[in-house]
PDB file of N, CA and C in Angstrom:
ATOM      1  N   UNK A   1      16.291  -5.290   3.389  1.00  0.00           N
ATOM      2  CA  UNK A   1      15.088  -5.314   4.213  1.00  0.00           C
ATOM      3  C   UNK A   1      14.142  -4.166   3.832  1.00  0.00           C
ATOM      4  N   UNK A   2      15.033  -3.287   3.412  1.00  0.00           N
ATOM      5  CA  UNK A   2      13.942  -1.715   3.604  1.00  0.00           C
ATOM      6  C   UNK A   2      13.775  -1.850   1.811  1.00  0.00           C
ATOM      7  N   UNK A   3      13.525  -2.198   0.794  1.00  0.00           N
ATOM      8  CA  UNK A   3      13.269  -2.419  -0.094  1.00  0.00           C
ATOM      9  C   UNK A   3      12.268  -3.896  -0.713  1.00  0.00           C
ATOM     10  N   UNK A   4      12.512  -4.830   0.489  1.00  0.00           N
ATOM     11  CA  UNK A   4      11.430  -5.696   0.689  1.00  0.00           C
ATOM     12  C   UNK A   4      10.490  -5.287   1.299  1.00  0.00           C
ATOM     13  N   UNK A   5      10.048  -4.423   2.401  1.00  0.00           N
ATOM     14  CA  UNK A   5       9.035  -3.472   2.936  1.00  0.00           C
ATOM     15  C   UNK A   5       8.205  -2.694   2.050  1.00  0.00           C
ATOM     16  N   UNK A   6       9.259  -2.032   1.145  1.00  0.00           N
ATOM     17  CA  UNK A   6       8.849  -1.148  -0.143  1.00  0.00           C
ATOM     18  C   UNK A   6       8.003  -1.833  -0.925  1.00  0.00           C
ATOM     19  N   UNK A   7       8.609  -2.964  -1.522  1.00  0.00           N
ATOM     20  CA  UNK A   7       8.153  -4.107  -2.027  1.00  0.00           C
ATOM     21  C   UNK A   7       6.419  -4.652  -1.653  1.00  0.00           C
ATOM     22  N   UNK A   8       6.904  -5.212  -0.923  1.00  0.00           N
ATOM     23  CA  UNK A   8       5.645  -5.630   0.017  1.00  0.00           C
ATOM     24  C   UNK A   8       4.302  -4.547   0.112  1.00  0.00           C
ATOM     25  N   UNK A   9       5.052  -3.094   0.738  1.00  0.00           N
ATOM     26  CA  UNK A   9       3.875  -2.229   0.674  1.00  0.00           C
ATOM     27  C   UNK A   9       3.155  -2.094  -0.634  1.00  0.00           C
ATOM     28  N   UNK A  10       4.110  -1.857  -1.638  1.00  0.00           N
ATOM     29  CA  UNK A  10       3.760  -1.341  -3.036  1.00  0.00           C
ATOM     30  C   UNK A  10       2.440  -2.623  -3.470  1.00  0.00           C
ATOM     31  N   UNK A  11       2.516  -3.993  -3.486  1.00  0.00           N
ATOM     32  CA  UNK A  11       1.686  -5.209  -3.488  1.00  0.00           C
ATOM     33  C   UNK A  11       0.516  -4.953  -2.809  1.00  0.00           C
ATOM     34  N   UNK A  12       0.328  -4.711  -1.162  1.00  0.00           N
ATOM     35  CA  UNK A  12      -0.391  -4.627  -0.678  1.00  0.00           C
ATOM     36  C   UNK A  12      -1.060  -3.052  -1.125  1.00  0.00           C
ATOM     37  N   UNK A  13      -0.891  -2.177  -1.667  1.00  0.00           N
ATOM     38  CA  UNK A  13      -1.864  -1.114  -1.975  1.00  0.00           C
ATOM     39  C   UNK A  13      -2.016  -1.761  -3.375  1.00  0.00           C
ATOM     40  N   UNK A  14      -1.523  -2.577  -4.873  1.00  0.00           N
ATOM     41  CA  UNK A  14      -2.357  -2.752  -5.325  1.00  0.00           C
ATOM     42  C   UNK A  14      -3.578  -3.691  -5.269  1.00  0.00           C
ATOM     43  N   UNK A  15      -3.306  -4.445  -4.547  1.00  0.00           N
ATOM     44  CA  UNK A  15      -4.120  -5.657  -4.045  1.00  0.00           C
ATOM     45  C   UNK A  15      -5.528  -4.963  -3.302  1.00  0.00           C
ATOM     46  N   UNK A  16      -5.236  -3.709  -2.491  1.00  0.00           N
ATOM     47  CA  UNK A  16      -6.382  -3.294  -1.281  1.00  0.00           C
ATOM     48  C   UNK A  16      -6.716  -1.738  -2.096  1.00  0.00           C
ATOM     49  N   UNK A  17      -6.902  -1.458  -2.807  1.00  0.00           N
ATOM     50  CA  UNK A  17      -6.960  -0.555  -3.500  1.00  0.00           C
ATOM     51  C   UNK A  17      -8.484   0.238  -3.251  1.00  0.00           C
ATOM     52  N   UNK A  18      -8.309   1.758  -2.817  1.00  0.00           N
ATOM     53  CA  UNK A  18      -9.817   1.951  -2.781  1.00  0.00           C
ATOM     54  C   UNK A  18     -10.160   2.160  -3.744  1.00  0.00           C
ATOM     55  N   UNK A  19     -11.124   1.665  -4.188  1.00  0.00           N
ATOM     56  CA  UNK A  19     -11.841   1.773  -5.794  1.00  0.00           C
ATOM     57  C   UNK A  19     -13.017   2.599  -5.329  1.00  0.00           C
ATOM     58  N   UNK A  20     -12.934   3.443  -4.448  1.00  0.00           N
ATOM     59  CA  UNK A  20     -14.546   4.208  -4.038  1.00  0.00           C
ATOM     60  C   UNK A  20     -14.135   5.797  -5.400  1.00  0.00           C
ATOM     61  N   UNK A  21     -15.309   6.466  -5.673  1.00  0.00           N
ATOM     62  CA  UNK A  21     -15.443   7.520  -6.238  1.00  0.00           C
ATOM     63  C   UNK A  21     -14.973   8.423  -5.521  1.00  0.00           C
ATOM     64  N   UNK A  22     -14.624   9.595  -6.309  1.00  0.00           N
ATOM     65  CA  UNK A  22     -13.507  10.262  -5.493  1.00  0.00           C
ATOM     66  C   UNK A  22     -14.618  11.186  -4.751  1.00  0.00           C
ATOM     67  N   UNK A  23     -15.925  11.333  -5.357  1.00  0.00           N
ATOM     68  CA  UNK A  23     -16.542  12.308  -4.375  1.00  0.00           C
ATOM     69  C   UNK A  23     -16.781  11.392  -3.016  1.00  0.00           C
ATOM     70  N   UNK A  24     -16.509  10.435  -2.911  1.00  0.00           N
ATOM     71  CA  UNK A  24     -17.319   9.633  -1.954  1.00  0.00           C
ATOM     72  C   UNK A  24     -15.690   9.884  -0.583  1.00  0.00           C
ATOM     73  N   UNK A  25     -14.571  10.026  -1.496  1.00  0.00           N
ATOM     74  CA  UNK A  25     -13.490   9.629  -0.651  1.00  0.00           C
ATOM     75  C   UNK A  25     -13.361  11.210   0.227  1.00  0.00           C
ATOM     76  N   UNK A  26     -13.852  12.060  -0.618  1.00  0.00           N
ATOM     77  CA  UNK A  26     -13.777  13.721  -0.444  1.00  0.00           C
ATOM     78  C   UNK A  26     -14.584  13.797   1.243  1.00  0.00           C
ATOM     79  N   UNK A  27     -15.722  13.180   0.420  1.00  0.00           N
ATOM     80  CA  UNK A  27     -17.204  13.642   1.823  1.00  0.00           C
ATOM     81  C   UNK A  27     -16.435  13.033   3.174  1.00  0.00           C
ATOM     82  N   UNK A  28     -15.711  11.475   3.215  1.00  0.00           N
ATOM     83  CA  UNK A  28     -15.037  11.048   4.080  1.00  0.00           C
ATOM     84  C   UNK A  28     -14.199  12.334   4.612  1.00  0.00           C
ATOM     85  N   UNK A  29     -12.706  12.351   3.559  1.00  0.00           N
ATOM     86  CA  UNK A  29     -12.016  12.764   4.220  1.00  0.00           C
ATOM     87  C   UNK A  29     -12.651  14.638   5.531  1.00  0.00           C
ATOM     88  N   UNK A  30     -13.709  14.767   4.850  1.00  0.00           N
ATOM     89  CA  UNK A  30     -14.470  16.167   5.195  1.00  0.00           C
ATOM     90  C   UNK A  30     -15.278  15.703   6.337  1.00  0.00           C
ATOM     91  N   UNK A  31     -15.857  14.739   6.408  1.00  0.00           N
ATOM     92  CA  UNK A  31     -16.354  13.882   7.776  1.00  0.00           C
ATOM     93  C   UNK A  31     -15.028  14.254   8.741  1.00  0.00           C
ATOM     94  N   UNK A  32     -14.536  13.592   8.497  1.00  0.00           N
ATOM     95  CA  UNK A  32     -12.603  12.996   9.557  1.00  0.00           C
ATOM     96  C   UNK A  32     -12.689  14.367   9.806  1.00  0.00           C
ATOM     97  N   UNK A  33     -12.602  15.323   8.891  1.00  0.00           N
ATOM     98  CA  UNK A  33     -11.662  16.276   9.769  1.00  0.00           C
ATOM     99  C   UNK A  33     -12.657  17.080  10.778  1.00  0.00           C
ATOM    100  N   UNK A  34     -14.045  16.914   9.834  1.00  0.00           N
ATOM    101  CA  UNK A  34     -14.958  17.607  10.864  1.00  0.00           C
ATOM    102  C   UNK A  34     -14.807  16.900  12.744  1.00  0.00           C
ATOM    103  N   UNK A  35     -14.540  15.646  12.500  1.00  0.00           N
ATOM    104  CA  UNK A  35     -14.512  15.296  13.900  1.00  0.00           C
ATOM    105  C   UNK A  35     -13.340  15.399  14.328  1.00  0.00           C
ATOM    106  N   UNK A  36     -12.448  15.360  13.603  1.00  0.00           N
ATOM    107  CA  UNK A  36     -11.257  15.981  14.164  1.00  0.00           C
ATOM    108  C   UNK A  36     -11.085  17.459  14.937  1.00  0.00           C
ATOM    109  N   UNK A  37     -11.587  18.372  14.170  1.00  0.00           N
ATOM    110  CA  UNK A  37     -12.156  19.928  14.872  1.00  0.00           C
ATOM    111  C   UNK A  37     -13.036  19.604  16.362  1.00  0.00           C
ATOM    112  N   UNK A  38     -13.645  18.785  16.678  1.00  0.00           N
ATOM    113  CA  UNK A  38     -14.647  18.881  17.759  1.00  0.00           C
ATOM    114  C   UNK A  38     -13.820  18.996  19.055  1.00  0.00           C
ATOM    115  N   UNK A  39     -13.774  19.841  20.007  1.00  0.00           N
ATOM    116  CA  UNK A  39     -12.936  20.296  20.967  1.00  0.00           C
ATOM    117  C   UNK A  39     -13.219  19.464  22.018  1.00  0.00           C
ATOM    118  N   UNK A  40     -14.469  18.667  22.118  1.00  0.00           N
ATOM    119  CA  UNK A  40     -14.471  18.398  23.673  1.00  0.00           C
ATOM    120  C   UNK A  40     -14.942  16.774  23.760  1.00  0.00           C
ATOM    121  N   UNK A  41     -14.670  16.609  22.156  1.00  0.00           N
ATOM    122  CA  UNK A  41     -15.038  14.767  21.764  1.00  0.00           C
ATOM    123  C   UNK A  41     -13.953  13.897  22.606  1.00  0.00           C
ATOM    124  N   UNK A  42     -14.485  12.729  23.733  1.00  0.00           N
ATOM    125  CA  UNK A  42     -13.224  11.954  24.219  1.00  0.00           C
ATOM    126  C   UNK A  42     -14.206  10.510  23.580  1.00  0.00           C
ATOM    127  N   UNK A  43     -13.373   9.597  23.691  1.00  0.00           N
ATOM    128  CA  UNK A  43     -13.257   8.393  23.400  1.00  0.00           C
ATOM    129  C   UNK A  43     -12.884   7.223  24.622  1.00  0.00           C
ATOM    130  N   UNK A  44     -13.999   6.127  24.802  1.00  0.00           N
ATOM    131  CA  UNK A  44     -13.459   5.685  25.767  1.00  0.00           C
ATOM    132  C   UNK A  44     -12.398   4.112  25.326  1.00  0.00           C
ATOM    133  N   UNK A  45     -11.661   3.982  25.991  1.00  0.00           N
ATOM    134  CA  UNK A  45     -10.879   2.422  25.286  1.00  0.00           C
ATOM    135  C   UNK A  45     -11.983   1.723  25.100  1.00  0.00           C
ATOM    136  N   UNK A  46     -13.314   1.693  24.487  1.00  0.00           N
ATOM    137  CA  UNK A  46     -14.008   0.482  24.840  1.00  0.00           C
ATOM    138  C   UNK A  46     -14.590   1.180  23.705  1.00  0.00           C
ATOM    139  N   UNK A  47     -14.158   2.075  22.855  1.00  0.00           N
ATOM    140  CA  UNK A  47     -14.764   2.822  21.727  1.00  0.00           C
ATOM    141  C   UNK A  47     -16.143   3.418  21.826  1.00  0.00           C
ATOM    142  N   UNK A  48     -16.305   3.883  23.084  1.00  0.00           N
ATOM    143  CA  UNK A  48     -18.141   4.658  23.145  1.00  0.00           C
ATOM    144  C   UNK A  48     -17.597   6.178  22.992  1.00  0.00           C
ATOM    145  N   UNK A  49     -18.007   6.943  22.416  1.00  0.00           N
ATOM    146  CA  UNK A  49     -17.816   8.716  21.981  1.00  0.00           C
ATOM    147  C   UNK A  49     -18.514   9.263  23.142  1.00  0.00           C
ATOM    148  N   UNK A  50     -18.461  10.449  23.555  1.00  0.00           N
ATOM    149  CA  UNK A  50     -19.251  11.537  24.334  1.00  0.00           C
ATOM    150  C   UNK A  50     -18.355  13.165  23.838  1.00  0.00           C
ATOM    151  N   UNK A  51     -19.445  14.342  23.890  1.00  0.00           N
ATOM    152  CA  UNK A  51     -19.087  15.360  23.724  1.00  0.00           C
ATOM    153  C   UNK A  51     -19.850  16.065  24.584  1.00  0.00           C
ATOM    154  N   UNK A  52     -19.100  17.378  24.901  1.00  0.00           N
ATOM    155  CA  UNK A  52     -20.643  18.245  25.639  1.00  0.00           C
ATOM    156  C   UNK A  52     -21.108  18.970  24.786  1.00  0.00           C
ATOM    157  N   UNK A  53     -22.864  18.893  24.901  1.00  0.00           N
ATOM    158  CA  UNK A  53     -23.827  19.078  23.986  1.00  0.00           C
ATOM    159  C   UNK A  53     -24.044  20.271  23.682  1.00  0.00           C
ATOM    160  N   UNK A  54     -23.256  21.517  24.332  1.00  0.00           N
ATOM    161  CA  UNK A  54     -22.978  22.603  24.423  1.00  0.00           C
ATOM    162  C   UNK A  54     -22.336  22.967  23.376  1.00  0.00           C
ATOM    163  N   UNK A  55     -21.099  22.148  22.592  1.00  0.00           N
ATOM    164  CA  UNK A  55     -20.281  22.484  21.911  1.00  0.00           C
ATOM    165  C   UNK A  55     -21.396  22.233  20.735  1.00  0.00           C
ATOM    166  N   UNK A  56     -22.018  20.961  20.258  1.00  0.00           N
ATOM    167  CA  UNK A  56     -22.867  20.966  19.055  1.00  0.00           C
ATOM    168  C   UNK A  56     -23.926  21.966  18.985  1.00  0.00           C
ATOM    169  N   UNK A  57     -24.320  22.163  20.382  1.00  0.00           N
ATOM    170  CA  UNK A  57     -25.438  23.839  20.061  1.00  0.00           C
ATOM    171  C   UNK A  57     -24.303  24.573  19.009  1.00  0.00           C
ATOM    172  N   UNK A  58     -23.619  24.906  19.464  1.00  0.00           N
ATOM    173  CA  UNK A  58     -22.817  26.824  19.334  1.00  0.00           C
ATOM    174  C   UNK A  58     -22.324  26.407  17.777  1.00  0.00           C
ATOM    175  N   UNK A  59     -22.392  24.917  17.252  1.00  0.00           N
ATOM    176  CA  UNK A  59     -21.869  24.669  15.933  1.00  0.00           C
ATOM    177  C   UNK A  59     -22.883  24.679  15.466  1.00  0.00           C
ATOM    178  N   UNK A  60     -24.207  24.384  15.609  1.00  0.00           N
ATOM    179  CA  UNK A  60     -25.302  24.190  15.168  1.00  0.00           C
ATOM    180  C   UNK A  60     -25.395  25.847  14.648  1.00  0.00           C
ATOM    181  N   UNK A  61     -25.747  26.370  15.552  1.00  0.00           N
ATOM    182  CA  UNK A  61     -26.380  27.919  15.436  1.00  0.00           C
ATOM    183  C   UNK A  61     -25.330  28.837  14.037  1.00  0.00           C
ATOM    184  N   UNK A  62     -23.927  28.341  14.688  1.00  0.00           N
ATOM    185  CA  UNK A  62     -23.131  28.774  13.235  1.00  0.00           C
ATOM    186  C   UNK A  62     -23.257  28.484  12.065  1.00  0.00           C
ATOM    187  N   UNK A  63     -23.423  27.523  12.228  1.00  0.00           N
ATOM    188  CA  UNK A  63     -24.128  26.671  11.081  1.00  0.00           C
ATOM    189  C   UNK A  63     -25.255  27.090  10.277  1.00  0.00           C
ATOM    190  N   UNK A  64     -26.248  27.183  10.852  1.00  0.00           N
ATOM    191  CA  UNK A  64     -27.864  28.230  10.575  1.00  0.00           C
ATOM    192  C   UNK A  64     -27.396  29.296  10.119  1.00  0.00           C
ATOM    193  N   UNK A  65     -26.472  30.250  10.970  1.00  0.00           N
ATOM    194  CA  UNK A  65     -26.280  31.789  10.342  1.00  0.00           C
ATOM    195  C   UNK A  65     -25.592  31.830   9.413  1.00  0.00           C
ATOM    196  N   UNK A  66     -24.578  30.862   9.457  1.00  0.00           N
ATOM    197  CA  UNK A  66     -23.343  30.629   7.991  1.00  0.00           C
ATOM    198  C   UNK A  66     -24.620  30.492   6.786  1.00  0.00           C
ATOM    199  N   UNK A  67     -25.505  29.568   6.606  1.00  0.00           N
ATOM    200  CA  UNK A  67     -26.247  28.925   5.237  1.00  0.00           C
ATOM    201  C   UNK A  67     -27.747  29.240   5.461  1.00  0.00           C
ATOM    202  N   UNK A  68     -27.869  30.478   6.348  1.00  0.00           N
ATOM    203  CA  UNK A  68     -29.274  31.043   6.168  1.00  0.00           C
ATOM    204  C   UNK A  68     -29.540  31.536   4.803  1.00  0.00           C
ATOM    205  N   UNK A  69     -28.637  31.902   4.234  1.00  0.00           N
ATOM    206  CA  UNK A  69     -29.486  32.583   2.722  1.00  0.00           C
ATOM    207  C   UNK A  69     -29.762  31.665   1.770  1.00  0.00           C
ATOM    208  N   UNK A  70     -29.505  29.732   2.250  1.00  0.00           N
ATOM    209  CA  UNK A  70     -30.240  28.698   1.233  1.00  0.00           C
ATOM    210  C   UNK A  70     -31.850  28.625   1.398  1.00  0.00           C
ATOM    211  N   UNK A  71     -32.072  29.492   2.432  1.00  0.00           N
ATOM    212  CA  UNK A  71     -33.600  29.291   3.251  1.00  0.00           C
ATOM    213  C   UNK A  71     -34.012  30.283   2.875  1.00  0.00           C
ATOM    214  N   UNK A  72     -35.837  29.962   2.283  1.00  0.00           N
ATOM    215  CA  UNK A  72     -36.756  30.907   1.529  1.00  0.00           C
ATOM    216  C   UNK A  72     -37.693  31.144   2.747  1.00  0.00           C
ATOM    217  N   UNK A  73     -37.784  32.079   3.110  1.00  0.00           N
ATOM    218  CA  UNK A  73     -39.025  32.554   4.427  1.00  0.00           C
ATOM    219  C   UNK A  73     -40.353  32.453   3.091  1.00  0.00           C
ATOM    220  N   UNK A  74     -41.469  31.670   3.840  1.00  0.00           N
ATOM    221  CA  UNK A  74     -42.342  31.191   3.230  1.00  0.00           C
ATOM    222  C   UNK A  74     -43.391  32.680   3.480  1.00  0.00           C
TER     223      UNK A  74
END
């Protein structure tokens, strides 16, 4: 049984294979985890998101001070 499973799985990943570019699979997996980090993201069974908007300020602003030196003061 547990070698027909093996079997089976091994078929079904070459068959479903992601053929995406690996930068493309990167930015994903870097998406995921970014929402994975979000502390106050719930999910309802009916799949609608909410966060408090509080938490995206205080990431925002880190954000700005982290990659202020890509910004040229005009």
């Amino acid at each position: 049984m547990r070698m027909m499973l093996k079997f089976l799985s091994r078929i079904w990943n070459t068959i479903s294979a992601d053929r995406r570019p690996e930068w493309e699979k990167q930015r994903e997996r870097e998406f995921i985890e970014a929402v994975n980090s979000l502390k106050t993201l719930k999910v309802t069974p009916g799949g609608r998101m909410s966060i408090d908007p509080e938490e995206i300020r205080e990431q925002v602003l880190e954000a700005r001070e982290r990659l202020k030196h890509f910004v040229r003061k005009p």
